[in-house]
N, C-alpha and C. Protein backbone atom coordinates (compact mmCIF):
# COMPACT_ATOMS: atom_id res chain seq x y z
N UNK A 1 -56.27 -95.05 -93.54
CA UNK A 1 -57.64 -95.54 -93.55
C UNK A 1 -57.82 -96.68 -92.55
N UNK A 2 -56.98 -97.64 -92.55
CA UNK A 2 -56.74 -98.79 -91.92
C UNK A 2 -56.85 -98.55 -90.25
N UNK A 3 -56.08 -97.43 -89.65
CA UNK A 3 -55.86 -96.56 -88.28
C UNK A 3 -57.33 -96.37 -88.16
N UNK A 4 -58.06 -95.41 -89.02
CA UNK A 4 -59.06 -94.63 -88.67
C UNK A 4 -60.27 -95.92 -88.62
N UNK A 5 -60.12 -97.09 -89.16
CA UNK A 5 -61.42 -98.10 -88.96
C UNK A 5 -60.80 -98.66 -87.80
N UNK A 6 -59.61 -99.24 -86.87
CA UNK A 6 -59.68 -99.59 -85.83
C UNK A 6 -60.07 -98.56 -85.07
N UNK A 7 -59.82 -96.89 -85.21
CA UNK A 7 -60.24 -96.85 -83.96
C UNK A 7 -62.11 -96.69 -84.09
N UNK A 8 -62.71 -96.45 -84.78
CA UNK A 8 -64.12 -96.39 -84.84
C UNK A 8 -64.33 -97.91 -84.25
N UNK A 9 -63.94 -98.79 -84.69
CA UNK A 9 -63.88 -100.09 -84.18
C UNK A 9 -63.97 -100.28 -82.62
N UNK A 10 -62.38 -100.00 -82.19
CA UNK A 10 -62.44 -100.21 -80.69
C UNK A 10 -63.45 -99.22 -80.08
N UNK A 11 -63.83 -97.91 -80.74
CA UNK A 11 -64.75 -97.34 -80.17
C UNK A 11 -66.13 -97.83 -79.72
N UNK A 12 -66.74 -98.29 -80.78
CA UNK A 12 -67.82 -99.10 -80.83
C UNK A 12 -67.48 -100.43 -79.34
N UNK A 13 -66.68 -100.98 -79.42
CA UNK A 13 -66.76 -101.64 -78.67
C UNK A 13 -66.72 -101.42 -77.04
N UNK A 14 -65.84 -100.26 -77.18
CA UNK A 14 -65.65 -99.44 -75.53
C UNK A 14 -67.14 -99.05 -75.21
N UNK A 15 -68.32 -98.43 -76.36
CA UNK A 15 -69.36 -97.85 -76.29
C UNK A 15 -70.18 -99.15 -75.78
N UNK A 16 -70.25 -100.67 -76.44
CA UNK A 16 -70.81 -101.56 -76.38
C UNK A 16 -70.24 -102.21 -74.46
N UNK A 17 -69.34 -102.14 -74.33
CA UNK A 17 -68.53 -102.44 -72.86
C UNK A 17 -69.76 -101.47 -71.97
N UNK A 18 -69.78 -100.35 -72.22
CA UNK A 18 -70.10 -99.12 -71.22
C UNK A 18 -71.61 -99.34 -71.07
N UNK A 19 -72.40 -99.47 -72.18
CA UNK A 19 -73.71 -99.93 -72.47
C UNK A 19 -74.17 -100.73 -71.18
N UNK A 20 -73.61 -102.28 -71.85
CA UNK A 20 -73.74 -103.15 -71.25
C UNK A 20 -73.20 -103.26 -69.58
N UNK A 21 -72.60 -102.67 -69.66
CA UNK A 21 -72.22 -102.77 -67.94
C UNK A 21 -73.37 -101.72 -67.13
N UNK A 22 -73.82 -100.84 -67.33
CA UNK A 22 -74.68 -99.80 -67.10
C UNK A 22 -76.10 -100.96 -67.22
N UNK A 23 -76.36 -101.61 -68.05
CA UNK A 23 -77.29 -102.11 -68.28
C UNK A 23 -77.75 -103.09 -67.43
N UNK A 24 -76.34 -103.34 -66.53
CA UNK A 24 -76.46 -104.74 -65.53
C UNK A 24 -76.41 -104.49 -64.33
N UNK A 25 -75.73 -102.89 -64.27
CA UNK A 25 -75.82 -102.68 -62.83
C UNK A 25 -76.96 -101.76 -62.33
N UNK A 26 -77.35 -101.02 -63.44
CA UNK A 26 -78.82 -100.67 -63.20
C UNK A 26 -79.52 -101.71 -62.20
N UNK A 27 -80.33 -100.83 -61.30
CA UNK A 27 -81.77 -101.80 -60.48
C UNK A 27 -82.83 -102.36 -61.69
N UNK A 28 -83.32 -103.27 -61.40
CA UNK A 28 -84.22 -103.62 -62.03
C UNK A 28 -85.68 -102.99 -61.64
N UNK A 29 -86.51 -102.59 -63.05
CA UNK A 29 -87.81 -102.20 -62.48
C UNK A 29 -88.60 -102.81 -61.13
N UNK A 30 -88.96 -102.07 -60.27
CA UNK A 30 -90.22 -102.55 -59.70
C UNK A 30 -91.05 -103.59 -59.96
N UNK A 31 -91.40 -104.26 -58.77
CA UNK A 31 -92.41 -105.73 -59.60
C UNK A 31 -93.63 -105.08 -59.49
N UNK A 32 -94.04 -104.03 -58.68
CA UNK A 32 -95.04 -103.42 -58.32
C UNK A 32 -95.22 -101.67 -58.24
N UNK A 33 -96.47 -100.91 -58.60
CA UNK A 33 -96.02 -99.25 -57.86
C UNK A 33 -96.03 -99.43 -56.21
N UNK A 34 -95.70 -98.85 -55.76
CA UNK A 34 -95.13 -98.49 -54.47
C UNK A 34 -96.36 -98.40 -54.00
N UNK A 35 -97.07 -97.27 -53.95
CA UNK A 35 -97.75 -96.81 -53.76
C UNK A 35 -98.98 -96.39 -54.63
N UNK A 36 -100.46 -96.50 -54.27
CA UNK A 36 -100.85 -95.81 -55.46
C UNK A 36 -102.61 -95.35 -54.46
N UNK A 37 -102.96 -94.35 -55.01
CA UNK A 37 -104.05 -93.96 -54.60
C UNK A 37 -105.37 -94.47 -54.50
N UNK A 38 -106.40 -94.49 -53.28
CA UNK A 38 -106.95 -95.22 -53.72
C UNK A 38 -108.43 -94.47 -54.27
N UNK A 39 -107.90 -93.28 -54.09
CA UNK A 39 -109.26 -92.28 -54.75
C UNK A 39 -108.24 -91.24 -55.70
N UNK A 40 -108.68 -90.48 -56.31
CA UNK A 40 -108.27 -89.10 -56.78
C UNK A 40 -107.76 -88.37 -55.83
N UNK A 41 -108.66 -88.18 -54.65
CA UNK A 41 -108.84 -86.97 -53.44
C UNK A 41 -108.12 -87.96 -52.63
N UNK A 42 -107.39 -88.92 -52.78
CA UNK A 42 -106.95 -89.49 -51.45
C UNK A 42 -105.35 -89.64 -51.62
N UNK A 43 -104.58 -89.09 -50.75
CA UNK A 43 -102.97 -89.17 -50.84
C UNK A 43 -102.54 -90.55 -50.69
N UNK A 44 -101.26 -91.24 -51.26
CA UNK A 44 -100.86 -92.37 -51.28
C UNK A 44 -100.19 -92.70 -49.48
N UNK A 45 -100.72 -93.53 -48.47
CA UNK A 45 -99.90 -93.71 -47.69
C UNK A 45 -98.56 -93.59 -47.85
N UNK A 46 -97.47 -92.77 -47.20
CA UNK A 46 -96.49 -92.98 -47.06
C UNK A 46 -95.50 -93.85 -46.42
N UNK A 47 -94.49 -94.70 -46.82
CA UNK A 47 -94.44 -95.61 -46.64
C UNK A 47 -92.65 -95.96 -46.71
N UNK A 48 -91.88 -95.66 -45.12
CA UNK A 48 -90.59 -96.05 -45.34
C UNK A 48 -90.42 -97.39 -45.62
N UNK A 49 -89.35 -97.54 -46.20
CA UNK A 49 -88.89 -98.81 -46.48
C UNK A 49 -87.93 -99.49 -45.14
N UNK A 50 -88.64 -99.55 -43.85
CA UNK A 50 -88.15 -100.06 -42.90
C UNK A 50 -87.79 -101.95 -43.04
N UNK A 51 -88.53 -102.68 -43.76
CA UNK A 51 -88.51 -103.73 -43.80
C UNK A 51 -87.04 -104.20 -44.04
N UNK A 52 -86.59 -105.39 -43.18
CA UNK A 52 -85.58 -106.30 -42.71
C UNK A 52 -84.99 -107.41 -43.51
N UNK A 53 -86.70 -108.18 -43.93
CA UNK A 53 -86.90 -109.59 -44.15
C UNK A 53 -87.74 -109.61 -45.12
N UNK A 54 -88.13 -110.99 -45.60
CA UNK A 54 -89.37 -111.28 -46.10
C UNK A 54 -90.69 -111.57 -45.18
N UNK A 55 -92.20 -111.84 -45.41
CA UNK A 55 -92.73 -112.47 -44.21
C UNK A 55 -92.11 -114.16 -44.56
N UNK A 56 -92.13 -114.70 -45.49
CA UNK A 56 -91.46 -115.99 -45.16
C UNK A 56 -90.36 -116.15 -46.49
N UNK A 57 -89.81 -117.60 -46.10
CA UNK A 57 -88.45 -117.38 -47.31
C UNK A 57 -87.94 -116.38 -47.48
N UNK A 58 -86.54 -116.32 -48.35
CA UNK A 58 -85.05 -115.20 -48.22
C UNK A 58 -85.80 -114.51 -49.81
N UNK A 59 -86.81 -114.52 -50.52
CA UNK A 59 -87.16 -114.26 -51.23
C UNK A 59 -88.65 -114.94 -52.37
N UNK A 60 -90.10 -115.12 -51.81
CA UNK A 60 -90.81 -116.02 -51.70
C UNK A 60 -91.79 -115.24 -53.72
N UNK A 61 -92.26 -116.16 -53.97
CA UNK A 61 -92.87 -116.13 -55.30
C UNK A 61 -94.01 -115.31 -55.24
N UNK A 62 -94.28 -113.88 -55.77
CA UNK A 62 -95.56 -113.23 -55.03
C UNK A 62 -96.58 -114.15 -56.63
N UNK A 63 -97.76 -114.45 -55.51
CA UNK A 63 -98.54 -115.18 -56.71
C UNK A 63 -99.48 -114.43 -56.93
N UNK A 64 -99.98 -112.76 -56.25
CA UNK A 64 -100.74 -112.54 -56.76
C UNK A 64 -100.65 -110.77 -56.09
N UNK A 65 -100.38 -109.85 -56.87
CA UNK A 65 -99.54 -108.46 -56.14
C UNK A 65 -101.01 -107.12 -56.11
N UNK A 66 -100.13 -106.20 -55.64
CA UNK A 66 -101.09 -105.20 -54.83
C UNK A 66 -101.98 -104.91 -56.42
N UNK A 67 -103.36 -104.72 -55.70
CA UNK A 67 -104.19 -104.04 -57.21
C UNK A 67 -104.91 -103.10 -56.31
N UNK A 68 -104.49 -102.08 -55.97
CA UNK A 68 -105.42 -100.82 -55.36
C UNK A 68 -107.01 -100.79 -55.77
N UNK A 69 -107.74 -100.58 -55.08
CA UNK A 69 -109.26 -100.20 -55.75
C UNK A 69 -109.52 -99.10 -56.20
N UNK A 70 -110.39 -98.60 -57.28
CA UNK A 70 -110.09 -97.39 -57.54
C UNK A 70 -111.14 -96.38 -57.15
N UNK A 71 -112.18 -96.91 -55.99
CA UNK A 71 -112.35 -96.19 -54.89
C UNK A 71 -112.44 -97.10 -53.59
N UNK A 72 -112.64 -96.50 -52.69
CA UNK A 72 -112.46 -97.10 -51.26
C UNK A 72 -112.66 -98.40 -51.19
N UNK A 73 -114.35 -98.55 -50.87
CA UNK A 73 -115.29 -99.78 -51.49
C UNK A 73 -115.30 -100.57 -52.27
N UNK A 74 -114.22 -100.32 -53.62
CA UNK A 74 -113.75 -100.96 -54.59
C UNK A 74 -113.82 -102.37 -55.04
N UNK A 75 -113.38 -102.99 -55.86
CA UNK A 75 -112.54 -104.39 -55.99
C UNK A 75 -111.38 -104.42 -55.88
N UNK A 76 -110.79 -105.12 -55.62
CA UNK A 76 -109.15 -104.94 -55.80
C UNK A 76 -108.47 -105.84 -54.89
N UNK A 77 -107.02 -105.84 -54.88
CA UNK A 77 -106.36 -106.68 -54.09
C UNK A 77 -105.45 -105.90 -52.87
N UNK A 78 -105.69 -106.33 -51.54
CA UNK A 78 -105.18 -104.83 -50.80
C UNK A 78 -104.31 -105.52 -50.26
N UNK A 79 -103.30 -106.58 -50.50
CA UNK A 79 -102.16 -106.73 -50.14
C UNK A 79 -101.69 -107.71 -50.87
N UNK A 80 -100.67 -108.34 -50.91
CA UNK A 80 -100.15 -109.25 -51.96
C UNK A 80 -99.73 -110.48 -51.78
N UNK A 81 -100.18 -111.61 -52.14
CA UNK A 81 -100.01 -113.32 -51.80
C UNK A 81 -98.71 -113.84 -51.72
N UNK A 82 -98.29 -114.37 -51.34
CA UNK A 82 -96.68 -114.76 -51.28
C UNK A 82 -96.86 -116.39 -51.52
N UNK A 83 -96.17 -117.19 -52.52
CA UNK A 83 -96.27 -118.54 -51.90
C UNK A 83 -95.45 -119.15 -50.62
N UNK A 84 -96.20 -119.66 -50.12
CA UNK A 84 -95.60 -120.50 -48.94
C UNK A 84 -96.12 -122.04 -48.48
N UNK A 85 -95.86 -123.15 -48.57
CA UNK A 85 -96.19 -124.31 -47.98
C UNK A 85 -96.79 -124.40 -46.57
N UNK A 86 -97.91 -125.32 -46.29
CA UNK A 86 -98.50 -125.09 -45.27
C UNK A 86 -96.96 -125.21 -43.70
N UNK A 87 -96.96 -124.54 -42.66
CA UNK A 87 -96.04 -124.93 -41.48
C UNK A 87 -94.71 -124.11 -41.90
N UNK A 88 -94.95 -123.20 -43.07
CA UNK A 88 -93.84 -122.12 -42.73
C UNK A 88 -93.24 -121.27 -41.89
N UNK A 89 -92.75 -120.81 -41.98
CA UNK A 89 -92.59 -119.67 -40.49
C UNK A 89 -92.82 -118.46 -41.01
N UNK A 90 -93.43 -117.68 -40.45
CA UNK A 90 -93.91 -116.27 -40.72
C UNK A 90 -93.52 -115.35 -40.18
N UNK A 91 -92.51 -114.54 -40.74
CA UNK A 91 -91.73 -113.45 -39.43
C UNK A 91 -92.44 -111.97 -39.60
N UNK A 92 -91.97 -111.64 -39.03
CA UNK A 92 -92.05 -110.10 -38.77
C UNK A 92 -91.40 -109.13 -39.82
N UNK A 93 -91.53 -108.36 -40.41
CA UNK A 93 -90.87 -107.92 -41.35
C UNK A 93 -90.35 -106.47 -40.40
N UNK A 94 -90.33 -106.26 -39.82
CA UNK A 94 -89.97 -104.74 -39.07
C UNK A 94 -89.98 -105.22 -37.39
N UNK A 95 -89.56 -104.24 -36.88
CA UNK A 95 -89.72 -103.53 -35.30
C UNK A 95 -90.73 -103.28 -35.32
N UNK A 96 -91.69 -104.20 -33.92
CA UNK A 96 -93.16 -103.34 -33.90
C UNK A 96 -93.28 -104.09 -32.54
N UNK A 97 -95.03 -103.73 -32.47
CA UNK A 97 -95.86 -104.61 -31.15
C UNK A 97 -97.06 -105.35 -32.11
N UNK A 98 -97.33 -106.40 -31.39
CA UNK A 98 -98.30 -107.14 -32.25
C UNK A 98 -99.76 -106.24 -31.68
N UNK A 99 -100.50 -106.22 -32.41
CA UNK A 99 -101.62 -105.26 -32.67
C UNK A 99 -103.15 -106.08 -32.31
N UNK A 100 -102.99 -107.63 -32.70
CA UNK A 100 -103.63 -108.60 -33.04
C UNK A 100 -103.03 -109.65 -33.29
N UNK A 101 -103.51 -110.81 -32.91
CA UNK A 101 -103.10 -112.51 -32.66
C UNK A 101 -104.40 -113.12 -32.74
N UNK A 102 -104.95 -113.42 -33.56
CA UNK A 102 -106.31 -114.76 -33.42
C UNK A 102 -106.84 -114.82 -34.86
N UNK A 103 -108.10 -115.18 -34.58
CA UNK A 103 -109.14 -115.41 -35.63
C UNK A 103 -110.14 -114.40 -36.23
N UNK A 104 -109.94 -114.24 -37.69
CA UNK A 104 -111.09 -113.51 -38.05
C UNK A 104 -112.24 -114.21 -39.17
N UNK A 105 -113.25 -114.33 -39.30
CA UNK A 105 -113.70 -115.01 -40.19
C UNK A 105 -113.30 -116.05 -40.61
N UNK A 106 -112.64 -117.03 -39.20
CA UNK A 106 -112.25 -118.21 -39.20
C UNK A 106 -110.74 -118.93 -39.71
N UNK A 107 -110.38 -117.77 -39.79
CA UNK A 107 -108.74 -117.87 -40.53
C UNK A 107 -107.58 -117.01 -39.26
N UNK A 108 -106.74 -117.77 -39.25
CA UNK A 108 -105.90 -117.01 -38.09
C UNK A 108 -104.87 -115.91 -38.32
N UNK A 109 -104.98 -114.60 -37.69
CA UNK A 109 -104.62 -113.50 -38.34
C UNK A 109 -103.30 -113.18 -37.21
N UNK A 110 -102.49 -112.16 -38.04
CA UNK A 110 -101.54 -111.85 -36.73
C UNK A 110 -101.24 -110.40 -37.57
N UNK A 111 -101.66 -108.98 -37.04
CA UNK A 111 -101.55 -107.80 -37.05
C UNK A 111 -99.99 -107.50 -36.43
N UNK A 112 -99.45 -106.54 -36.46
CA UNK A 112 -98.14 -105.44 -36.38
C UNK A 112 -97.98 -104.19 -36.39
N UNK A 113 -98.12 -103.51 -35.27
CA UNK A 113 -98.08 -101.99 -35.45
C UNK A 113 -96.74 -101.43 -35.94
N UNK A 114 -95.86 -101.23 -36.59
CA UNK A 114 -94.62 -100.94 -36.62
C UNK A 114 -94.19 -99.99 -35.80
N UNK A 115 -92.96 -99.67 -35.28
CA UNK A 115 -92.59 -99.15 -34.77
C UNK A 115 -92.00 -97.47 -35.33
N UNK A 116 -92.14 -96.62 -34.77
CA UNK A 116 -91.54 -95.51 -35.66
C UNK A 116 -91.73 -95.23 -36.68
N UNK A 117 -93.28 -95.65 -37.16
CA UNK A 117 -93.57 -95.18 -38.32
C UNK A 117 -94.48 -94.12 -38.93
N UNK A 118 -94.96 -93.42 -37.36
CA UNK A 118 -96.21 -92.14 -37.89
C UNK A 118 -97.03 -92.49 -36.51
N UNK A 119 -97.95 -91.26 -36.85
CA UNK A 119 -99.16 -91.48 -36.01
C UNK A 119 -100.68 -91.23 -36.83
N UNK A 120 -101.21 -92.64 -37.05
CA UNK A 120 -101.29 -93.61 -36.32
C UNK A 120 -100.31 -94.63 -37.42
N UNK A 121 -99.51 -95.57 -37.13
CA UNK A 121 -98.33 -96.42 -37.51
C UNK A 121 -98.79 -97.29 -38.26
N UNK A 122 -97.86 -97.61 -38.99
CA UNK A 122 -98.24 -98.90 -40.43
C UNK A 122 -98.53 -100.11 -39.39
N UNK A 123 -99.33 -101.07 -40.20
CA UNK A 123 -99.83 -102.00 -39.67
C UNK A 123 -99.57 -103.07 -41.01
N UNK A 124 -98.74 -103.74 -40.33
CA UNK A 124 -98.90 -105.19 -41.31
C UNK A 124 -99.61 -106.52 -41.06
N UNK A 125 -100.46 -107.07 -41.88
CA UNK A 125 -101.18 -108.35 -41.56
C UNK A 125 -100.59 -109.30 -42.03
N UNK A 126 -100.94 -110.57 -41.21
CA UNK A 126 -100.36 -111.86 -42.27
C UNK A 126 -101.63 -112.54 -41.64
N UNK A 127 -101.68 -113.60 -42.89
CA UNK A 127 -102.77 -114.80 -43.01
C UNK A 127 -102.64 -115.38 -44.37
N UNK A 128 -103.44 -116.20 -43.59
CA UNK A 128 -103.42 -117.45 -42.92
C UNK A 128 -102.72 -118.04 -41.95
N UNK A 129 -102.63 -117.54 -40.61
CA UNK A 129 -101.59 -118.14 -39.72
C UNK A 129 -101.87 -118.51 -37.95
N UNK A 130 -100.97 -119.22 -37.89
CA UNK A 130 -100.84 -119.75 -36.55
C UNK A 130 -100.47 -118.92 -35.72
N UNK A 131 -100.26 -118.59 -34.72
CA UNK A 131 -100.10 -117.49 -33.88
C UNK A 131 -99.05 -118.18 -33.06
N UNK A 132 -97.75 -117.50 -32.84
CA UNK A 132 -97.02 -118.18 -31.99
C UNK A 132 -96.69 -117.03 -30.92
N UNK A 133 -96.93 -115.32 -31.26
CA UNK A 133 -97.06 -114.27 -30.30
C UNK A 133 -98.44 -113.83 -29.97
N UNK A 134 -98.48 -113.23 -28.39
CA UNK A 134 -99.70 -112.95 -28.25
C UNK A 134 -99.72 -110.96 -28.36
N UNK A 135 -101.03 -110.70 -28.50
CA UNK A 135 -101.29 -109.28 -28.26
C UNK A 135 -100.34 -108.62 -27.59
N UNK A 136 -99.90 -107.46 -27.80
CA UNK A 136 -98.97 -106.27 -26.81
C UNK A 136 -97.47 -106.96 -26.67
N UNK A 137 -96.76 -108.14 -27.35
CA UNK A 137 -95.70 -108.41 -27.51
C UNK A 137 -95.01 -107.76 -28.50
N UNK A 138 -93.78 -106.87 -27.74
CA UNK A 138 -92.79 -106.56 -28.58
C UNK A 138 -91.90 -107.79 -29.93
N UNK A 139 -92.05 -107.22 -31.28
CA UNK A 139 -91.38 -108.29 -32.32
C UNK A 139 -90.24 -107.48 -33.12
N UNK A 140 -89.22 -108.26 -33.04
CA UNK A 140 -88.19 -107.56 -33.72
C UNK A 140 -88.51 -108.15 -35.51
N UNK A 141 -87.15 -107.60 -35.98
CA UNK A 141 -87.31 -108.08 -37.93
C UNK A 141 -86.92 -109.13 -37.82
N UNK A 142 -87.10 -110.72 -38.63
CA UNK A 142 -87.47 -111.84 -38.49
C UNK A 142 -87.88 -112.55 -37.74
N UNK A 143 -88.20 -112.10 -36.21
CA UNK A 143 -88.76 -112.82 -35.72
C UNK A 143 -90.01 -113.91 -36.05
N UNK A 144 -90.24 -115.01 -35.53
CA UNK A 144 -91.40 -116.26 -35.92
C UNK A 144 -92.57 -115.62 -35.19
N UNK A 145 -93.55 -115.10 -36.10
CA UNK A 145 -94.64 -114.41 -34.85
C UNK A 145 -96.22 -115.82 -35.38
N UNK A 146 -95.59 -117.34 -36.29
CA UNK A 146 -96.14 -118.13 -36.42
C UNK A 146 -95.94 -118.68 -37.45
N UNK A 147 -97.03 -119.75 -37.88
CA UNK A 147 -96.49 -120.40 -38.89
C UNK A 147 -97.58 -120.23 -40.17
N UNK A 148 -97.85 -120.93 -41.60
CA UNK A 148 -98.69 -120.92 -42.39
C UNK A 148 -99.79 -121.65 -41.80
N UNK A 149 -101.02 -121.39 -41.99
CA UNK A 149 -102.12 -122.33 -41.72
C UNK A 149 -102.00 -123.09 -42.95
N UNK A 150 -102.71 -124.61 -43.07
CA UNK A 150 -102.75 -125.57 -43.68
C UNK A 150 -104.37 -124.79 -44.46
N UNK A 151 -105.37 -124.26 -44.02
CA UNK A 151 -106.54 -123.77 -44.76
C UNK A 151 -106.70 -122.69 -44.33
N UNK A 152 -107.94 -121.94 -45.28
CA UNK A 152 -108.08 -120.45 -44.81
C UNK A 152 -107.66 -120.01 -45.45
N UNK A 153 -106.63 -120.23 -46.31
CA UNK A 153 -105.49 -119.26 -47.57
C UNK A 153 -106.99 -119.08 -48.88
N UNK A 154 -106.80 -118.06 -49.70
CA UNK A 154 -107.68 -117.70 -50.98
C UNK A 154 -106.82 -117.71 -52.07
N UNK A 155 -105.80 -118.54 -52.33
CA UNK A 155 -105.26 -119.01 -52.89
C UNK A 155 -105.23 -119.91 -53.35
N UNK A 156 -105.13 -120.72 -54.73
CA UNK A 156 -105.30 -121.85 -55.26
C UNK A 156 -104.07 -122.65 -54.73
N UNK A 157 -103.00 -122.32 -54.42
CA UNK A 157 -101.53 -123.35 -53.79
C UNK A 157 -101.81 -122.35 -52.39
N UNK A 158 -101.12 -123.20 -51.42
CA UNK A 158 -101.04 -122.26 -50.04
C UNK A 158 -100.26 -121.23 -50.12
N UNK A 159 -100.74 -120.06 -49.72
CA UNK A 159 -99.97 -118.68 -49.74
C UNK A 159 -100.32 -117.90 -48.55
N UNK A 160 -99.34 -116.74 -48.28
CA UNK A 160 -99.81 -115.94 -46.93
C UNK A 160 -100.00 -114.79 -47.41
N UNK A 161 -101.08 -114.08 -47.27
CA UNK A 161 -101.90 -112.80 -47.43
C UNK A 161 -100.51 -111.81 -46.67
N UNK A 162 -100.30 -111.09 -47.01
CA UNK A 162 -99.26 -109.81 -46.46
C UNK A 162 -99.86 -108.63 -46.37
N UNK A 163 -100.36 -107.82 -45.71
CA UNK A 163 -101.37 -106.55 -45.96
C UNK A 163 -100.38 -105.50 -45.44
N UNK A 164 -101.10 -104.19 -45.44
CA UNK A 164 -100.68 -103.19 -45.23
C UNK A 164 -101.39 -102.17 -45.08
N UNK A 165 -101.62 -101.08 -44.18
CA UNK A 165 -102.28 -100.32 -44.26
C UNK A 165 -101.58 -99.16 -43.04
N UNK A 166 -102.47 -98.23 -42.95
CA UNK A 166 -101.95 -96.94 -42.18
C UNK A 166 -103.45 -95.71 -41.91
N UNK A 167 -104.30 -96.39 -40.85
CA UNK A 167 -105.16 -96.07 -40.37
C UNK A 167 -105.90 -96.95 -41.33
N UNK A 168 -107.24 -96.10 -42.27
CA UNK A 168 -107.75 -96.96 -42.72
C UNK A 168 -107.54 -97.07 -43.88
N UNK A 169 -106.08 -96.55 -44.84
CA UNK A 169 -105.50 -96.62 -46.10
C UNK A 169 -104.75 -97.71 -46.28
N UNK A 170 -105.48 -98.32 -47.08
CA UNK A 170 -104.23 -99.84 -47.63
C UNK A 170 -102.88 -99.21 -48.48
N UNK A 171 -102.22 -99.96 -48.06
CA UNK A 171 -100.75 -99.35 -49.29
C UNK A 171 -100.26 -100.92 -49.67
N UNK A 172 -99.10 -100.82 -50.47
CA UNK A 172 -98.55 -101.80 -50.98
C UNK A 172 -97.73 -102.17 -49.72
N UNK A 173 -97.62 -103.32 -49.41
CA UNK A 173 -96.68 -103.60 -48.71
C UNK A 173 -95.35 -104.16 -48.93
N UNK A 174 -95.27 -104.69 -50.34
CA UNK A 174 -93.60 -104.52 -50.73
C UNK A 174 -92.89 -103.36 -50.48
N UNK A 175 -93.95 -101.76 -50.31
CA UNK A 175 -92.83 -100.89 -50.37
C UNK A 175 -92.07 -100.92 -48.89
N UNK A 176 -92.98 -102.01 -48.19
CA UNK A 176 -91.79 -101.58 -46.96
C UNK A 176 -90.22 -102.39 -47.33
N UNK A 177 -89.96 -103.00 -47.64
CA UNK A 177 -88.48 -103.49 -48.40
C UNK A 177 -87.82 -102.97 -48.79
N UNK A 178 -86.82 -102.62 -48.68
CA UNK A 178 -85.99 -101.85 -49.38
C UNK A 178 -85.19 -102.73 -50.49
N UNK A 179 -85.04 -101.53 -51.88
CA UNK A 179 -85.08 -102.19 -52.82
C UNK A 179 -83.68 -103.05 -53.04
N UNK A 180 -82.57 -103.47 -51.92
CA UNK A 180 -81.69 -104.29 -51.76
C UNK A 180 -82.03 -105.68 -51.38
N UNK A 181 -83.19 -105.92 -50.71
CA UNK A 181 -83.89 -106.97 -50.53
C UNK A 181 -85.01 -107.46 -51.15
N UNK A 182 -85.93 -106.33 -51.88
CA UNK A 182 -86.94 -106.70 -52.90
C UNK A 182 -86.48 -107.21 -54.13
N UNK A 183 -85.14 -106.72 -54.53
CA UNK A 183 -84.57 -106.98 -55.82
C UNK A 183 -83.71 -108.33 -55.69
N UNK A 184 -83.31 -108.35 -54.65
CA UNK A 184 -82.26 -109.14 -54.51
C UNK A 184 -82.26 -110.63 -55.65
N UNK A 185 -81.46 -110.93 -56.03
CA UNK A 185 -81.28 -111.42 -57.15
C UNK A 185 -79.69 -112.48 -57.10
N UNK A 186 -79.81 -113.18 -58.30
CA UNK A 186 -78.41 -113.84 -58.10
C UNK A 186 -77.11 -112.85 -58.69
N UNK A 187 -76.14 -113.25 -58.17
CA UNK A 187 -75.15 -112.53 -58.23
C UNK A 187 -74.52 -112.12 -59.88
N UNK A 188 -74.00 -111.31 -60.20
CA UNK A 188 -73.74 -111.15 -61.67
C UNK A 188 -72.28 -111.24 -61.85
N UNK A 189 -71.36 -111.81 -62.50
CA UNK A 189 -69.93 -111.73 -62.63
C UNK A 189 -69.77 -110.87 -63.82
N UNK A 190 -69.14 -109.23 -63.75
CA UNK A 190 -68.81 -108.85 -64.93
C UNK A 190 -67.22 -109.06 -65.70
N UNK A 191 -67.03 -108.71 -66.87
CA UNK A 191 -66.45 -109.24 -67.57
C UNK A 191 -65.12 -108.20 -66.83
N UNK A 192 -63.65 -108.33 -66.64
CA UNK A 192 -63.02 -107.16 -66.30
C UNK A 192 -62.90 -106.26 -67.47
N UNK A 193 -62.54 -106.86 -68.76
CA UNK A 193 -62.39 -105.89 -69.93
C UNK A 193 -63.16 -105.48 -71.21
């Protein structure tokens, strides 16, 4: 009797070992859908996960994430806030050509055609920003294509607008990250036994 409760015993515990290790090395859910439609009749941009980097910081606080409209014209949020302090640096998240460098409605914008990504090619925005590349300049992944503007952000703390789109379809733009860098996280020490 004594035999047969250790081994149900150590079993349980080999089961509890296996659990838990599965449980940690699993990815963690999505902070966001990838993708999502912004009509019924309308297909989700497709969307490699070419991205390198963040647009700023090795991993920045999104304060406010994609909310698709649920038609074109909609409400919604068509790209996702990142916090950042005013005089950050704002990189490039991919291989591209800058598309756009200036002002729109008084806030300084800097567009990205990506490179190799379709015809017509993902386009990433950032704003609130300073422009430190001009129009038709080739940008590699982190490159500084400027910094945070100090105003202009629609954010209650300073943040940089990250957009995304692919002609005239907004998509999420976390999905360009791949989920080794979206997830990225602190390191986990497992137990050996």
């Amino acid at each position: 009797m004594r035999a047969n409760r250790c081994v149900r015993v150590c079993a349980r515990l080999i089961l509890l070992v296996i659990v838990t290790a599965a449980a940690l090395l699993a990815p963690p859910p999505p902070l966001f859908a990838a993708d999502a439609p912004l009509t019924d009749a309308e297909p989700p941009a497709t969307v490699p996960a070419v991205g390198r980097t963040w647009p700023v910081g090795s991993h920045p606080r999104v304060l406010r994430g994609w909310e698709p409209p649920a038609t074109v014209y909609g409400p919604g949020h068509r790209g996702v806030d990142l916090a950042a302090p005013a005089g950050t640096p704002v990189r490039a998240v991919a291989r591209g050509r800058v598309a756009f460098a200036g002002r729109v409605a008084g806030r300084g914008v800097v567009s990205v055609d990506l490179t190799a990504t379709g015809d017509p090619p993902l386009r990433t925005t950032y704003e609130p920003v300073t422009a430190s590349v001009e129009e038709g300049e080739e940008v590699e992944p982190g490159e500084v294509i400027g910094t945070v503007d100090a105003s202009g952000s629609h954010c209650a703390a300073t943040c940089v607008h990250w957009g995304l789109r692919r002609g005239e379809t907004y998509a999420n733009p976390l999905s360009l990250l791949p989920p080794w860098l979206l997830h990225r996280g602190p390191s986990r020490l497992l137990p050996l036994a």
